[in-house]
Protein backbone atom coordinates (compact mmCIF):
# COMPACT_ATOMS: atom_id res chain seq x y z
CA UNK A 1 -37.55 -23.45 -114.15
CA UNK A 2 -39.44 -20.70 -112.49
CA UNK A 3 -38.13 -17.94 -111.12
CA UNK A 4 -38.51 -15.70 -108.02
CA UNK A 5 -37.07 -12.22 -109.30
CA UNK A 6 -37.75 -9.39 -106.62
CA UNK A 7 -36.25 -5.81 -106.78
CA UNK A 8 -38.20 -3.90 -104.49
CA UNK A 9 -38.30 -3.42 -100.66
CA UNK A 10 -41.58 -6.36 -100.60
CA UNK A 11 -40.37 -10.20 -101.26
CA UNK A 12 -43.57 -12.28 -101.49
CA UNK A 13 -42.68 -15.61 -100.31
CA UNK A 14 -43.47 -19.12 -101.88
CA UNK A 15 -43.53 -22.83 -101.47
CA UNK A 16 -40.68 -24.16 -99.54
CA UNK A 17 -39.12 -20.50 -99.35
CA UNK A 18 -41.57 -20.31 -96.59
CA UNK A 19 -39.15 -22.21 -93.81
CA UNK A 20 -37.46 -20.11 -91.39
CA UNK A 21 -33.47 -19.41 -90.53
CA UNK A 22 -34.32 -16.20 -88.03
CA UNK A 23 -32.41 -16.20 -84.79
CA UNK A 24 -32.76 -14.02 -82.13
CA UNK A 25 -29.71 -11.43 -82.11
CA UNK A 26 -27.53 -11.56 -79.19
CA UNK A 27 -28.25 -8.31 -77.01
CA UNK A 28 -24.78 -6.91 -77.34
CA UNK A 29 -25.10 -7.06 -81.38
CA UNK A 30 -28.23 -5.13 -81.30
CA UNK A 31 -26.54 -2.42 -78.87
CA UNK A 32 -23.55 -2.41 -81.01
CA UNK A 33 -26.02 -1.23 -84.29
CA UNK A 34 -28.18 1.05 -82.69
CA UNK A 35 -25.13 2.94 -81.20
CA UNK A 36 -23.67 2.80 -84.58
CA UNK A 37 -26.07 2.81 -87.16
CA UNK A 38 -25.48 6.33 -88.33
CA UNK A 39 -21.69 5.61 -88.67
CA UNK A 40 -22.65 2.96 -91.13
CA UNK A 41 -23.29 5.39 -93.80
CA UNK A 42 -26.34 3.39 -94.90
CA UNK A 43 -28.18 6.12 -96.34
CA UNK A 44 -25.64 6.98 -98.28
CA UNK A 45 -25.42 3.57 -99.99
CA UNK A 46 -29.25 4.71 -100.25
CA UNK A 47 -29.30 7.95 -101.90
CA UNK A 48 -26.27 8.48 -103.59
CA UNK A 49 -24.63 4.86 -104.71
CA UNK A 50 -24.36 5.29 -108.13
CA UNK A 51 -24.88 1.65 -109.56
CA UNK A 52 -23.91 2.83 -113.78
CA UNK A 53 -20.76 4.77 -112.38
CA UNK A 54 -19.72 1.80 -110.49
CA UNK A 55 -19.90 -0.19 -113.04
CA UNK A 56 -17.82 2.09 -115.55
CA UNK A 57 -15.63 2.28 -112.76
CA UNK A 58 -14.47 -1.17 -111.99
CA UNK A 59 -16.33 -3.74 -114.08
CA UNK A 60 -16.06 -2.23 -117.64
CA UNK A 61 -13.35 -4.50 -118.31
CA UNK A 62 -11.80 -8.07 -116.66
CA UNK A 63 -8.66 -5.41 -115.99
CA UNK A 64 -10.96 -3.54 -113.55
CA UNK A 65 -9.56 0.16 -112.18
CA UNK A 66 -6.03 1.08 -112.23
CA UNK A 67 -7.06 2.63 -109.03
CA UNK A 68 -7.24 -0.93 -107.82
CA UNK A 69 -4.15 -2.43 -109.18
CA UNK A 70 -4.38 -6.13 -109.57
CA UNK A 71 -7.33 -6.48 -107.63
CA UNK A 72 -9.90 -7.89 -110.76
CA UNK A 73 -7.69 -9.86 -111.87
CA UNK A 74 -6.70 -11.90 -109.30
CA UNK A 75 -10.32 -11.91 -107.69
CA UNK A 76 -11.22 -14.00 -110.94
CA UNK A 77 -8.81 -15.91 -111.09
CA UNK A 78 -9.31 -17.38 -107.24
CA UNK A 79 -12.82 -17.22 -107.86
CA UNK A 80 -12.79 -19.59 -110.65
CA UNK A 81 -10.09 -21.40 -109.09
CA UNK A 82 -11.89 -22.36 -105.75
CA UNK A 83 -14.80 -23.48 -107.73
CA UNK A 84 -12.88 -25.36 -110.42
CA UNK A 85 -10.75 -27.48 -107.74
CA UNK A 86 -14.43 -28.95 -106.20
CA UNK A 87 -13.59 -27.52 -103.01
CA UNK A 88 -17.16 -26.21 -102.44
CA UNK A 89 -20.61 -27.86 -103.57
CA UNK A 90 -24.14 -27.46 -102.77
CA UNK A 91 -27.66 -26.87 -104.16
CA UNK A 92 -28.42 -23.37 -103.17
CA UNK A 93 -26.03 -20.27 -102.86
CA UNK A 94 -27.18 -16.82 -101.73
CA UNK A 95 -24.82 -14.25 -102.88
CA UNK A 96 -24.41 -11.09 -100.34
CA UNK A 97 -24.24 -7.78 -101.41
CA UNK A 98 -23.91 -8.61 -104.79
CA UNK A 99 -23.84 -4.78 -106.06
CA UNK A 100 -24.91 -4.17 -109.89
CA UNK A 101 -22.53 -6.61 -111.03
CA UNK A 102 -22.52 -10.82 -111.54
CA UNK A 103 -18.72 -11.06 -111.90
CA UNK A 104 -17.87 -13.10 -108.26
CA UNK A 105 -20.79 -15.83 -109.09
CA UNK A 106 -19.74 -16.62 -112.91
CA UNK A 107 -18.07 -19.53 -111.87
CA UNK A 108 -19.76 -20.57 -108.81
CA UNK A 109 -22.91 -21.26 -111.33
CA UNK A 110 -21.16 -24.54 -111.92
CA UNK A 111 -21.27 -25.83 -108.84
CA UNK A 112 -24.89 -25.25 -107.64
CA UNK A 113 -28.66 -25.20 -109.28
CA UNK A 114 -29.69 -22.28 -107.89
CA UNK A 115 -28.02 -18.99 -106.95
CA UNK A 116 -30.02 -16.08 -105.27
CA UNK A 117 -28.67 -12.60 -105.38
CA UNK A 118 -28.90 -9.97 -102.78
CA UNK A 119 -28.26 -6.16 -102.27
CA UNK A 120 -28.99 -3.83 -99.71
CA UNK A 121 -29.34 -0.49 -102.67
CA UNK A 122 -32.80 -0.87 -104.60
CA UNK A 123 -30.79 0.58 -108.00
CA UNK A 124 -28.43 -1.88 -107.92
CA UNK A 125 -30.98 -4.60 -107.34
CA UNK A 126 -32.70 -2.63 -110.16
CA UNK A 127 -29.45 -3.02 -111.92
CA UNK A 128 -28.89 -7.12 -111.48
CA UNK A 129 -33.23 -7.31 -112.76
CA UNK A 130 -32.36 -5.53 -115.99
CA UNK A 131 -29.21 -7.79 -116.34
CA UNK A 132 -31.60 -10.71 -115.95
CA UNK A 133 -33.98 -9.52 -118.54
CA UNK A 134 -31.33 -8.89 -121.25
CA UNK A 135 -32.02 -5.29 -121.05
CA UNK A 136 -28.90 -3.49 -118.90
CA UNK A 137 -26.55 -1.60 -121.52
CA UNK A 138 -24.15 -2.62 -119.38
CA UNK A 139 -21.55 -5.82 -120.74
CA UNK A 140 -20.28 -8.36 -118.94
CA UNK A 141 -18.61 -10.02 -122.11
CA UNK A 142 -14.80 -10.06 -121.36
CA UNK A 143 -15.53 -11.53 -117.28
CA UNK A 144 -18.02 -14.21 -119.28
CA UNK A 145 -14.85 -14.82 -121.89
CA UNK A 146 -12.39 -15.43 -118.95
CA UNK A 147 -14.84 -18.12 -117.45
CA UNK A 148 -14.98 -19.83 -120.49
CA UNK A 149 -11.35 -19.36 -121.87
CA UNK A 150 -10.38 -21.02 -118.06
CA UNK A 151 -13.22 -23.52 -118.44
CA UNK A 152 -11.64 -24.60 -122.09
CA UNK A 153 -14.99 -25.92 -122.97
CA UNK A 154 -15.61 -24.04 -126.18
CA UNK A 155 -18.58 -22.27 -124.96
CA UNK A 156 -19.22 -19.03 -126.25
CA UNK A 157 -18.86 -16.57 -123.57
CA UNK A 158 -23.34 -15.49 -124.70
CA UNK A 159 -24.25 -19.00 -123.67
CA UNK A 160 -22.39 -19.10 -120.53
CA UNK A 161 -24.55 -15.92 -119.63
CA UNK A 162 -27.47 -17.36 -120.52
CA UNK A 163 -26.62 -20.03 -118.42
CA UNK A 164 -26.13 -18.27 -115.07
CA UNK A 165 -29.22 -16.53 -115.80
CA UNK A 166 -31.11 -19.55 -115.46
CA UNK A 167 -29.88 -20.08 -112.32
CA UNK A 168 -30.92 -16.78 -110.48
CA UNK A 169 -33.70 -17.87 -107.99
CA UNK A 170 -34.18 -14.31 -106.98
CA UNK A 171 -32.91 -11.11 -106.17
CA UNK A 172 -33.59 -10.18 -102.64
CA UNK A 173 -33.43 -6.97 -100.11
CA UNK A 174 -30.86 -7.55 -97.65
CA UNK A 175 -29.28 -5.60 -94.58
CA UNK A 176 -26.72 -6.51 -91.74
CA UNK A 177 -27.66 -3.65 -90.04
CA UNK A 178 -31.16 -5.78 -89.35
CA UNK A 179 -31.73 -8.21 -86.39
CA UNK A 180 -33.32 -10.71 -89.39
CA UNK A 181 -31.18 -8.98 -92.48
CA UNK A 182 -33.78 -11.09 -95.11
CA UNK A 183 -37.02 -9.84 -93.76
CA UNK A 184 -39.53 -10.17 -94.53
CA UNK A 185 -38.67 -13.22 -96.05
CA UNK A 186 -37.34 -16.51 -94.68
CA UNK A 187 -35.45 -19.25 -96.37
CA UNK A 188 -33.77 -22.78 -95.22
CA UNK A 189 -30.40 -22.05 -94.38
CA UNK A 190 -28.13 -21.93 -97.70
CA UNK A 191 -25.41 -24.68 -98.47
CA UNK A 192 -23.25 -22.22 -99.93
CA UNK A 193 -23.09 -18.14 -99.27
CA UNK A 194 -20.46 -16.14 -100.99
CA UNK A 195 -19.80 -12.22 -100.35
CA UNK A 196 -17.75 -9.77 -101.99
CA UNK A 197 -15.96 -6.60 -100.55
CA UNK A 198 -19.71 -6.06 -98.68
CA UNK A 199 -18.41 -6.77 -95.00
CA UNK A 200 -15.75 -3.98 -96.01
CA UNK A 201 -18.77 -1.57 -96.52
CA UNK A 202 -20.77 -2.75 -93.43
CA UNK A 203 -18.32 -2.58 -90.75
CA UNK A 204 -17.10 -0.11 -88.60
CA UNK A 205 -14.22 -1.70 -87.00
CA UNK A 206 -13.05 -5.48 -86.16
CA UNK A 207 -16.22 -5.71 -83.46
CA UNK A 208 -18.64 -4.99 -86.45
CA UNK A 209 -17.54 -6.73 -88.38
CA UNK A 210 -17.85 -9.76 -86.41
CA UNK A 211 -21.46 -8.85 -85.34
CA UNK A 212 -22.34 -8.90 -89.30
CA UNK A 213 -20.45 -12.14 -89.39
CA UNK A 214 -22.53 -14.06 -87.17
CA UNK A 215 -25.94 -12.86 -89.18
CA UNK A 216 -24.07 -14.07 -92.15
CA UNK A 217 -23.61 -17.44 -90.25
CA UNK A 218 -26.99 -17.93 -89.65
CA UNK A 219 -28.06 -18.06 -93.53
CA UNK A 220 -25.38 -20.87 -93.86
CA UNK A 221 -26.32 -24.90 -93.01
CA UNK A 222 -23.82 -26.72 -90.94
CA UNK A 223 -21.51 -28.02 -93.11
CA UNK A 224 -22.41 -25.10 -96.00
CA UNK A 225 -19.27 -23.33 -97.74
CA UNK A 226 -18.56 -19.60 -97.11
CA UNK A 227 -16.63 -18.01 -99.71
CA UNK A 228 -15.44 -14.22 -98.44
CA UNK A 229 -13.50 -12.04 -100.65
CA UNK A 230 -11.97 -8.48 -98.96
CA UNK A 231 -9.25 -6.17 -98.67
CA UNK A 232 -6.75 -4.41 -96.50
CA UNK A 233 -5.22 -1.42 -96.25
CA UNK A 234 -8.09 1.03 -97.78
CA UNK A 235 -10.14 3.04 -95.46
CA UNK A 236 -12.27 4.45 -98.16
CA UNK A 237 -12.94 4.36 -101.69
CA UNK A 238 -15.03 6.62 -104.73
CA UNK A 239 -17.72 6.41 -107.02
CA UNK A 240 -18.69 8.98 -108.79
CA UNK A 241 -19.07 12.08 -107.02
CA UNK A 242 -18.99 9.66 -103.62
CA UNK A 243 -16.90 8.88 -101.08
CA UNK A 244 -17.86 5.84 -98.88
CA UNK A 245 -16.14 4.03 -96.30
CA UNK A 246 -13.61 0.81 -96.37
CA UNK A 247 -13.27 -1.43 -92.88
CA UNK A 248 -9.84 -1.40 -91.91
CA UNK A 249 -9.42 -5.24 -90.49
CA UNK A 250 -6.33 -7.39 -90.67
CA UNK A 251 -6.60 -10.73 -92.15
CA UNK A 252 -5.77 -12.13 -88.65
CA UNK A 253 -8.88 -10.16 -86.98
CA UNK A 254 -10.76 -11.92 -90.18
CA UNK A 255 -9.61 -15.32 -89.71
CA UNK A 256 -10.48 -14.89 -85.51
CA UNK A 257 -13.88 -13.66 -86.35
CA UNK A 258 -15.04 -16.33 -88.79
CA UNK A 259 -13.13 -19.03 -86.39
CA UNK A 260 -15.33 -17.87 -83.13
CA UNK A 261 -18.17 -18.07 -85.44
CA UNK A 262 -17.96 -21.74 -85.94
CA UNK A 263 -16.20 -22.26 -89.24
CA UNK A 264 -12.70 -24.01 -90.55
CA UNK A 265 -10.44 -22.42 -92.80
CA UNK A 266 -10.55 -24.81 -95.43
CA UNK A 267 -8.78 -22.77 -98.22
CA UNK A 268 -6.78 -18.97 -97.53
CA UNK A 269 -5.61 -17.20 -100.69
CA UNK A 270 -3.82 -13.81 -99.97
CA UNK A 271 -2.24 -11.16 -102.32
CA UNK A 272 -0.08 -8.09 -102.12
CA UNK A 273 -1.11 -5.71 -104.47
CA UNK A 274 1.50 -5.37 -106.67
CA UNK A 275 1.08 -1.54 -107.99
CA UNK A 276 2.01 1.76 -106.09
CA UNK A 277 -0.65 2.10 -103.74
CA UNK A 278 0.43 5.55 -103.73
CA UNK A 279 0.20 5.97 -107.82
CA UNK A 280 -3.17 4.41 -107.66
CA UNK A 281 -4.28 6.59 -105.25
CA UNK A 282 -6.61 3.31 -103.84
CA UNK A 283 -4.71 2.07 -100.63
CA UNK A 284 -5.11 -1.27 -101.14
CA UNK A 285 -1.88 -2.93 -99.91
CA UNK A 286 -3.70 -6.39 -100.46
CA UNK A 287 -6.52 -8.80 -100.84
CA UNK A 288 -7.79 -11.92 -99.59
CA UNK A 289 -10.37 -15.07 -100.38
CA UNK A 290 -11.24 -17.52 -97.63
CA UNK A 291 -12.97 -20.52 -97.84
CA UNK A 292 -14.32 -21.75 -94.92
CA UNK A 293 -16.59 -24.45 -93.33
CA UNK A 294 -19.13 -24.37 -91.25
CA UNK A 295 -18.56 -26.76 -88.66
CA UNK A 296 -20.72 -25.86 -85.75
């Protein structure tokens, strides 16, 4: 199969990637970001997002940070368990803000042909291309052993990498903050789009993060699956040297917001985190994963 891999700021478009899912932004949205644009802290995710401390950080192990309590662990867990039930099914599924890591899309490679990744910080885009090549020093082994040890196949958790990374389509530039967050490319709307902790990072408040939500829509076919994973109860969170911000939302605000946007809560997992917030240092009093459907 051939592959589209792109890691810079320039996507060169091909074949039937050439169709178009661009919408004109509603007037209020594009208000909203311009006010707020320098509240977003997007350079920072520019300049200073350090993609190899991140990944010591929270991905050296299927334990994740102690900072984070149970938060790996159970994100796993309901990720593979969504998938595994054949609750969600499709062709295509554009992952957004994937970070430097392939963690949240181990198991959803069963359930599609292709998966695109996307990120908005060229190093960790830089990050998922060296993954892809077999060159990132970086290991992924003991989230690739939980797959398979839940799968019960006997696959060795190598092949079931080498797996997924035939099905990486590409690795594309994306922004919310944008009126058309793909540009310059355009694709046919996705039958499945999954994002992880990156509406957290986008959003200001409740009201941004529903303007990101309906740009998010937009990628998505009528009747696609939206898989969201997210968190409440941290308003910020380190790497490194770095401290960037966490949206505060409730899961009610989140389940308004996606239900305005036309979707059905098909599946709603939710999880009080279990270790002293206050030990951990992290604030996370508890995490979420929402499948949804797009029905209109």
């Amino acid at each position: 199969m051939s592959r589209e891999v792109v890691f810079g700021p320039t996507l060169e478009c091909v074949g039937d990637l050439m169709l178009s899912t661009k919408h004109t932004s509603d007037v209020e949205s594009q208000t909203y970001t311009a006010m707020n644009r320098g509240k977003f802290e997007r350079e920072d995710y520019l300049k200073y997002f350090d993609s190899a401390a991140y990944l010591k950080t929270f991905h050296s192990d299927i334990k994740g940070s102690e900072k984070e309590g149970d938060l790996m662990p159970w994100k796993m867990k309901n990720f593979h368990d969504v998938f595994a039930e054949g609750k969600v099914n499709g062709r295509r599924l554009l992952d957004i803000g994937t970070g430097p890591t392939i963690h949240s899309v181990i198991s959803a490679s069963n359930c599609c042909d292709t998966i695109y990744l996307s990120d908005l910080a060229p190093q960790n885009r830089e990050t998922l291309r060296k993954w892809l090549e077999g060159t990132l020093q970086h290991s992924f082994r003991s989230f690739f052993q939980y797959v398979v040890d839940r799968e019960g196949k006997g696959t060795s958790w190598t092949h079931r990498e080498d797996e997924l990374r035939t099905k990486i389509g590409g690795i594309l530039p994306i922004d919310l903050l944008e009126e058309d967050p793909m540009a310059p490319c355009s694709f046919p709307r996705f039958d499945i789009v999954t994002t992880s902790l990156c509406l957290d990072s986008v959003a200001l408040d409740h009201v941004g993060y529903g303007y990101a939500s309906r740009k998010i829509t937009n990628l998505l076919k009528i009747g696609g699956f939206l898989i969201v994973f997210g968190l409440y109860g941290a308003s910020t969170y380190t790497v490194g040297e770095h401290v960037f911000r966490s949206c505060l939302v409730t899961t009610g605000e989140v389940k308004d917001v996606w239900t305005h946007c036309g979707f059905e809560i098909v599946d709603w997992r939710e999880e009080k985190n279990m270790e002293n917030t206050e030990k951990t240092g992290s604030g996370i009093e508890g995490f979420f994963l929402m499948t949804a459907k797009r029905v209109r």
